[in-house]
PDB file of N, CA and C in Angstrom:
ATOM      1  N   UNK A   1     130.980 101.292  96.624  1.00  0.00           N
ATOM      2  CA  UNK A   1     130.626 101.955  95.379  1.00  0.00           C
ATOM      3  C   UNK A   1     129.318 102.720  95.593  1.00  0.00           C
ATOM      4  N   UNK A   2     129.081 104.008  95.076  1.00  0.00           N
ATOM      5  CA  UNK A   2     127.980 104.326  95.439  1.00  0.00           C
ATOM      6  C   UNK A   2     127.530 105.301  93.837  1.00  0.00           C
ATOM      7  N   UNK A   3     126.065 105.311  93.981  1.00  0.00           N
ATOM      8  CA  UNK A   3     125.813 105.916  92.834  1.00  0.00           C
ATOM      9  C   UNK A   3     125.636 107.289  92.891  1.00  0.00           C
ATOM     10  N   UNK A   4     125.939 107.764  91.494  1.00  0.00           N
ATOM     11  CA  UNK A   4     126.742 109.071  90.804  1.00  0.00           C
ATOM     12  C   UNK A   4     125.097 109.798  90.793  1.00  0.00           C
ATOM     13  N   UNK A   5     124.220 109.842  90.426  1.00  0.00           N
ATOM     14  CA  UNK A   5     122.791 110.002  89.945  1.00  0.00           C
ATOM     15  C   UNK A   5     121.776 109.850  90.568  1.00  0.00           C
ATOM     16  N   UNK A   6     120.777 109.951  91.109  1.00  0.00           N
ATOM     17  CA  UNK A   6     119.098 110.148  91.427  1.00  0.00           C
ATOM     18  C   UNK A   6     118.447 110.472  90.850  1.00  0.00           C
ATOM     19  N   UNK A   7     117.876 110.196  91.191  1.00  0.00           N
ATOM     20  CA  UNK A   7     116.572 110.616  90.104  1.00  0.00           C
ATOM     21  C   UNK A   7     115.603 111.715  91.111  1.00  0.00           C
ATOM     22  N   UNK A   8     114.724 112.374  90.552  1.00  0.00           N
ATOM     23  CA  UNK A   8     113.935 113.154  91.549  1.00  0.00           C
ATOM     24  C   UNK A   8     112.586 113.177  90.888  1.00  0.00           C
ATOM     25  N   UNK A   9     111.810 114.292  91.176  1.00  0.00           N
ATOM     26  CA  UNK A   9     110.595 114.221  90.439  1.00  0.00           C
ATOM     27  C   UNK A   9     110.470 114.405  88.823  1.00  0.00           C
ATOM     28  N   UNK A  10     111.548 114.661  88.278  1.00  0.00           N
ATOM     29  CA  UNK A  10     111.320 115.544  87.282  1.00  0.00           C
ATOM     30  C   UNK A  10     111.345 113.976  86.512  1.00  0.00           C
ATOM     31  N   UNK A  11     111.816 112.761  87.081  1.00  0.00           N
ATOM     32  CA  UNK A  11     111.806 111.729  86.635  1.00  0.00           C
ATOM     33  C   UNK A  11     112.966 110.494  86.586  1.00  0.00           C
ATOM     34  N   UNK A  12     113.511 109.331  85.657  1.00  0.00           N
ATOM     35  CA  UNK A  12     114.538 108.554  86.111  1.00  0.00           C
ATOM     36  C   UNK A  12     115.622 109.079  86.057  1.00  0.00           C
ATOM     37  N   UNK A  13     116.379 108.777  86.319  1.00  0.00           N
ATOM     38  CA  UNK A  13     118.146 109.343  86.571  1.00  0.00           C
ATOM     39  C   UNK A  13     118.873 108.653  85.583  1.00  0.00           C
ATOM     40  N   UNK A  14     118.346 107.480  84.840  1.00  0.00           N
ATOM     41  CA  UNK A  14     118.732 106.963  83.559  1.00  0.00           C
ATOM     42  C   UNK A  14     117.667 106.352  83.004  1.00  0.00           C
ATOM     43  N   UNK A  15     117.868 106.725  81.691  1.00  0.00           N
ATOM     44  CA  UNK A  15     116.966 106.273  80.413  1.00  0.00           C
ATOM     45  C   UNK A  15     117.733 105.174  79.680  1.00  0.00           C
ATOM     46  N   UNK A  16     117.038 104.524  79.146  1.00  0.00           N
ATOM     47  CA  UNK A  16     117.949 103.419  78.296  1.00  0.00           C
ATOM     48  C   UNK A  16     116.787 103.546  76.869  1.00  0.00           C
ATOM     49  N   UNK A  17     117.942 103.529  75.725  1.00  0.00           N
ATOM     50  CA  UNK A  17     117.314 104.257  74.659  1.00  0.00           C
ATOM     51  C   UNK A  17     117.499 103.139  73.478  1.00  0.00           C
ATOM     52  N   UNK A  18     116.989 103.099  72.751  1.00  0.00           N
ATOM     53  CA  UNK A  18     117.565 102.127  71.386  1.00  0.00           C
ATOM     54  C   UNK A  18     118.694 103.086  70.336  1.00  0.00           C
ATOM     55  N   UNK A  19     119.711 103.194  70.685  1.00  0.00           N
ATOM     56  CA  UNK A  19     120.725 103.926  70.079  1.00  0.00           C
ATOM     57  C   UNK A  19     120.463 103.923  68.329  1.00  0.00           C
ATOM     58  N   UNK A  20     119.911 103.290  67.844  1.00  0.00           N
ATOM     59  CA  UNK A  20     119.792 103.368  66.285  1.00  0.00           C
ATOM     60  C   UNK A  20     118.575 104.211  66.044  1.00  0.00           C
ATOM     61  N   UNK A  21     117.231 104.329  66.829  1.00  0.00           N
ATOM     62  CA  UNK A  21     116.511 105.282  66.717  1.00  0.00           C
ATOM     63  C   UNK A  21     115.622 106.494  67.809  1.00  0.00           C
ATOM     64  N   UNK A  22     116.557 106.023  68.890  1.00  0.00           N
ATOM     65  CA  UNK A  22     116.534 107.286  69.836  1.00  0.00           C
ATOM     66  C   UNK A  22     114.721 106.746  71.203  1.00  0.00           C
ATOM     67  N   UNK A  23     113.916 105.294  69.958  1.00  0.00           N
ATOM     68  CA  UNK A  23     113.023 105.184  71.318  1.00  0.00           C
ATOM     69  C   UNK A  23     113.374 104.657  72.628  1.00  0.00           C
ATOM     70  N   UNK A  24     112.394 104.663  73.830  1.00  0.00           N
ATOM     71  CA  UNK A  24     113.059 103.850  74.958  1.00  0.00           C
ATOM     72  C   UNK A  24     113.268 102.716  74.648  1.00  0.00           C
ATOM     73  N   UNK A  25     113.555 101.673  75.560  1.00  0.00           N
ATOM     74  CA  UNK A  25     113.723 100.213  75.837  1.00  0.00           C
ATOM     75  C   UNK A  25     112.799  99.480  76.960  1.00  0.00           C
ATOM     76  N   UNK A  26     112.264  99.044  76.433  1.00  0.00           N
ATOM     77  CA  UNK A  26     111.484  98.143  77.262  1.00  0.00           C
ATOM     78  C   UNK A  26     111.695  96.641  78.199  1.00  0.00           C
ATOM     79  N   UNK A  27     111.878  96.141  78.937  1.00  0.00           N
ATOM     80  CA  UNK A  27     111.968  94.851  79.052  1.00  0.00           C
ATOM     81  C   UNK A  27     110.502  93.516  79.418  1.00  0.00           C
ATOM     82  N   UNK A  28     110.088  92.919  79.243  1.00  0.00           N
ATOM     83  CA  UNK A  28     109.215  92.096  79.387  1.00  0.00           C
ATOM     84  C   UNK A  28     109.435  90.601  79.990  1.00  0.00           C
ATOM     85  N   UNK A  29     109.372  90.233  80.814  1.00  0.00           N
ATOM     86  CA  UNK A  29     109.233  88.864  81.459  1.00  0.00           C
ATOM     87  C   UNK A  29     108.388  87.826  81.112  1.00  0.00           C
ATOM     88  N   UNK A  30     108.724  86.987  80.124  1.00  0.00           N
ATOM     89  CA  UNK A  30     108.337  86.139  79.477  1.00  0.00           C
ATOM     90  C   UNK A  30     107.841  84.640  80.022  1.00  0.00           C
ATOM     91  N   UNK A  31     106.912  83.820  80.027  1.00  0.00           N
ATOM     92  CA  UNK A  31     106.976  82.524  80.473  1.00  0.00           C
ATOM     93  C   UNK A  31     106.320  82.090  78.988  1.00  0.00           C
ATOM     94  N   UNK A  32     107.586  80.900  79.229  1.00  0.00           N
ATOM     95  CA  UNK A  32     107.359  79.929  77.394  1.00  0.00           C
ATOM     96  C   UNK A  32     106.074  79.425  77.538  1.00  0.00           C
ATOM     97  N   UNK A  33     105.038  79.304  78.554  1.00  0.00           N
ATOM     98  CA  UNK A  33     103.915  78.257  77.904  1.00  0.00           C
ATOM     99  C   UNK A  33     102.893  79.982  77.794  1.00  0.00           C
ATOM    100  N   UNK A  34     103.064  80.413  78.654  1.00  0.00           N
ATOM    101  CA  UNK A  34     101.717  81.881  79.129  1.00  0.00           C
ATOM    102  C   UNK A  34     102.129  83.007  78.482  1.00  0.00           C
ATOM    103  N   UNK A  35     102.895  83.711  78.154  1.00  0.00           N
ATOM    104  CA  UNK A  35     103.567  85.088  77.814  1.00  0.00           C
ATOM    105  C   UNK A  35     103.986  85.884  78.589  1.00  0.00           C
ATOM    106  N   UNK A  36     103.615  87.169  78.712  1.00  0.00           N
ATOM    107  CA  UNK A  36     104.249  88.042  79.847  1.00  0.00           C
ATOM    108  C   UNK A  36     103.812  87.728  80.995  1.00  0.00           C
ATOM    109  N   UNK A  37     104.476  88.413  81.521  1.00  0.00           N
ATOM    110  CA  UNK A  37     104.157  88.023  83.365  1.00  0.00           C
ATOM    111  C   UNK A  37     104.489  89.304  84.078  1.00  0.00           C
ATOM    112  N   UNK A  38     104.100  90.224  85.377  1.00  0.00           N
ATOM    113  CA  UNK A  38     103.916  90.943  86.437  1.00  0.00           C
ATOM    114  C   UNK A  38     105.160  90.035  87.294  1.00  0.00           C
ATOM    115  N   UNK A  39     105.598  91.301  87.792  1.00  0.00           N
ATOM    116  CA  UNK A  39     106.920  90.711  88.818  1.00  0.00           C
ATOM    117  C   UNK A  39     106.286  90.097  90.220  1.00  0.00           C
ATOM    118  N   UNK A  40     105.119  90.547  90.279  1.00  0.00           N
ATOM    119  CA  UNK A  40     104.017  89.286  91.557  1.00  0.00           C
ATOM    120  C   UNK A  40     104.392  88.323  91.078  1.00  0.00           C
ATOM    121  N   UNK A  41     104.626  87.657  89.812  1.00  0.00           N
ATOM    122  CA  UNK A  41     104.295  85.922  89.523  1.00  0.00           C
ATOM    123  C   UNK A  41     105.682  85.281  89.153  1.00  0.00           C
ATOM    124  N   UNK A  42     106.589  85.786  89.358  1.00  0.00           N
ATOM    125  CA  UNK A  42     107.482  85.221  89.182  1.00  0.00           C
ATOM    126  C   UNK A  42     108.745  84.736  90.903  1.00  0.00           C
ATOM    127  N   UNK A  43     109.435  83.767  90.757  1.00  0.00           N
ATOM    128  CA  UNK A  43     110.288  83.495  91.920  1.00  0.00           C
ATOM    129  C   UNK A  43     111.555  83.592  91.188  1.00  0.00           C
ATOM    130  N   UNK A  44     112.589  83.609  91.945  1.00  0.00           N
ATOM    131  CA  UNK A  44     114.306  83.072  91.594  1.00  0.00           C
ATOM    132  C   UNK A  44     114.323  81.611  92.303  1.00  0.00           C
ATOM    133  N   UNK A  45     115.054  80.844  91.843  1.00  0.00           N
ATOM    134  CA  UNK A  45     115.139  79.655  92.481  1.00  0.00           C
ATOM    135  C   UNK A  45     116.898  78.942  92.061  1.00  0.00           C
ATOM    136  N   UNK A  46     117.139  78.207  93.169  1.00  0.00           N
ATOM    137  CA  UNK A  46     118.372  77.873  92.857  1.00  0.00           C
ATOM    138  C   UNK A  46     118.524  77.119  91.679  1.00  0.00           C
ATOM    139  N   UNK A  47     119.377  77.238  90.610  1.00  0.00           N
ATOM    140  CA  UNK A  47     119.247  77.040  89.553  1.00  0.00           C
ATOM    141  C   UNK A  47     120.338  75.426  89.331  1.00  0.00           C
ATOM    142  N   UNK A  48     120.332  74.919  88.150  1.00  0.00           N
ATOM    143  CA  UNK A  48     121.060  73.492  88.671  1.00  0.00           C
ATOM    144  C   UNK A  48     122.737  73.837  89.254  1.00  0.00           C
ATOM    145  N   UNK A  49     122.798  74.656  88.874  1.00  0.00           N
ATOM    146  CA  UNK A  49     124.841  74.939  88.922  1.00  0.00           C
ATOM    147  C   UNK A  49     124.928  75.526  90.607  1.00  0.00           C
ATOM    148  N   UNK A  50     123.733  75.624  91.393  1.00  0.00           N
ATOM    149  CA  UNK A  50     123.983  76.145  92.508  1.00  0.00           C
ATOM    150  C   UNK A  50     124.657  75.212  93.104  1.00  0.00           C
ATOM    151  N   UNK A  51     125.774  75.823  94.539  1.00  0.00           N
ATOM    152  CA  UNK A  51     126.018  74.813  95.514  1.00  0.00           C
ATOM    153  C   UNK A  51     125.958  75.671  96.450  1.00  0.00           C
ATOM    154  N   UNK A  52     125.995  74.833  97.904  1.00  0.00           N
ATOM    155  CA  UNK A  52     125.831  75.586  99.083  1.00  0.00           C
ATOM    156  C   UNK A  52     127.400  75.758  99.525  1.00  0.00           C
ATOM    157  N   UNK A  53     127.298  77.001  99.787  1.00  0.00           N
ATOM    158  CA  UNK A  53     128.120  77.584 100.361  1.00  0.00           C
ATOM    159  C   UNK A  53     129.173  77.302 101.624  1.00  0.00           C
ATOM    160  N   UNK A  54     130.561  76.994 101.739  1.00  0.00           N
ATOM    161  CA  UNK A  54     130.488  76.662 103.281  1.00  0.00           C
ATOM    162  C   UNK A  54     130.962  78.030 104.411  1.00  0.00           C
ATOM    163  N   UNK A  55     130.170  77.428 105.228  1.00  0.00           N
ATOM    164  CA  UNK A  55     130.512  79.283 106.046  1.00  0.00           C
ATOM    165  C   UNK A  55     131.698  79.616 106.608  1.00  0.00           C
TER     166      UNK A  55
END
């Protein structure tokens, strides 16, 4: 699969908009005790439903 779009200087190759009043969309990374967070401070970690794989 490969993508349809680039982006170049003029800016992103997709916008994501709030369809009811046309502003952008934002997303924010939340921690329940601190608030937002920088993608430096966060990990992925195997979550309980993980299993290992067999090769």
């Amino acid at each position: 699969m490969e993508d349809r779009w680039v982006a170049d200087l003029a800016g992103p190759a997709v916008q994501i908009m709030h369809a009811g009043c046309g502003a952008p969309v934002t997303v924010a990374i939340r921690c329940e005790q601190h608030g937002q967070l920088g993608m430096g401070e966060i990990q992925a970690l195997p979550g309980p439903g993980a299993k290992k794989r067999n090769a």
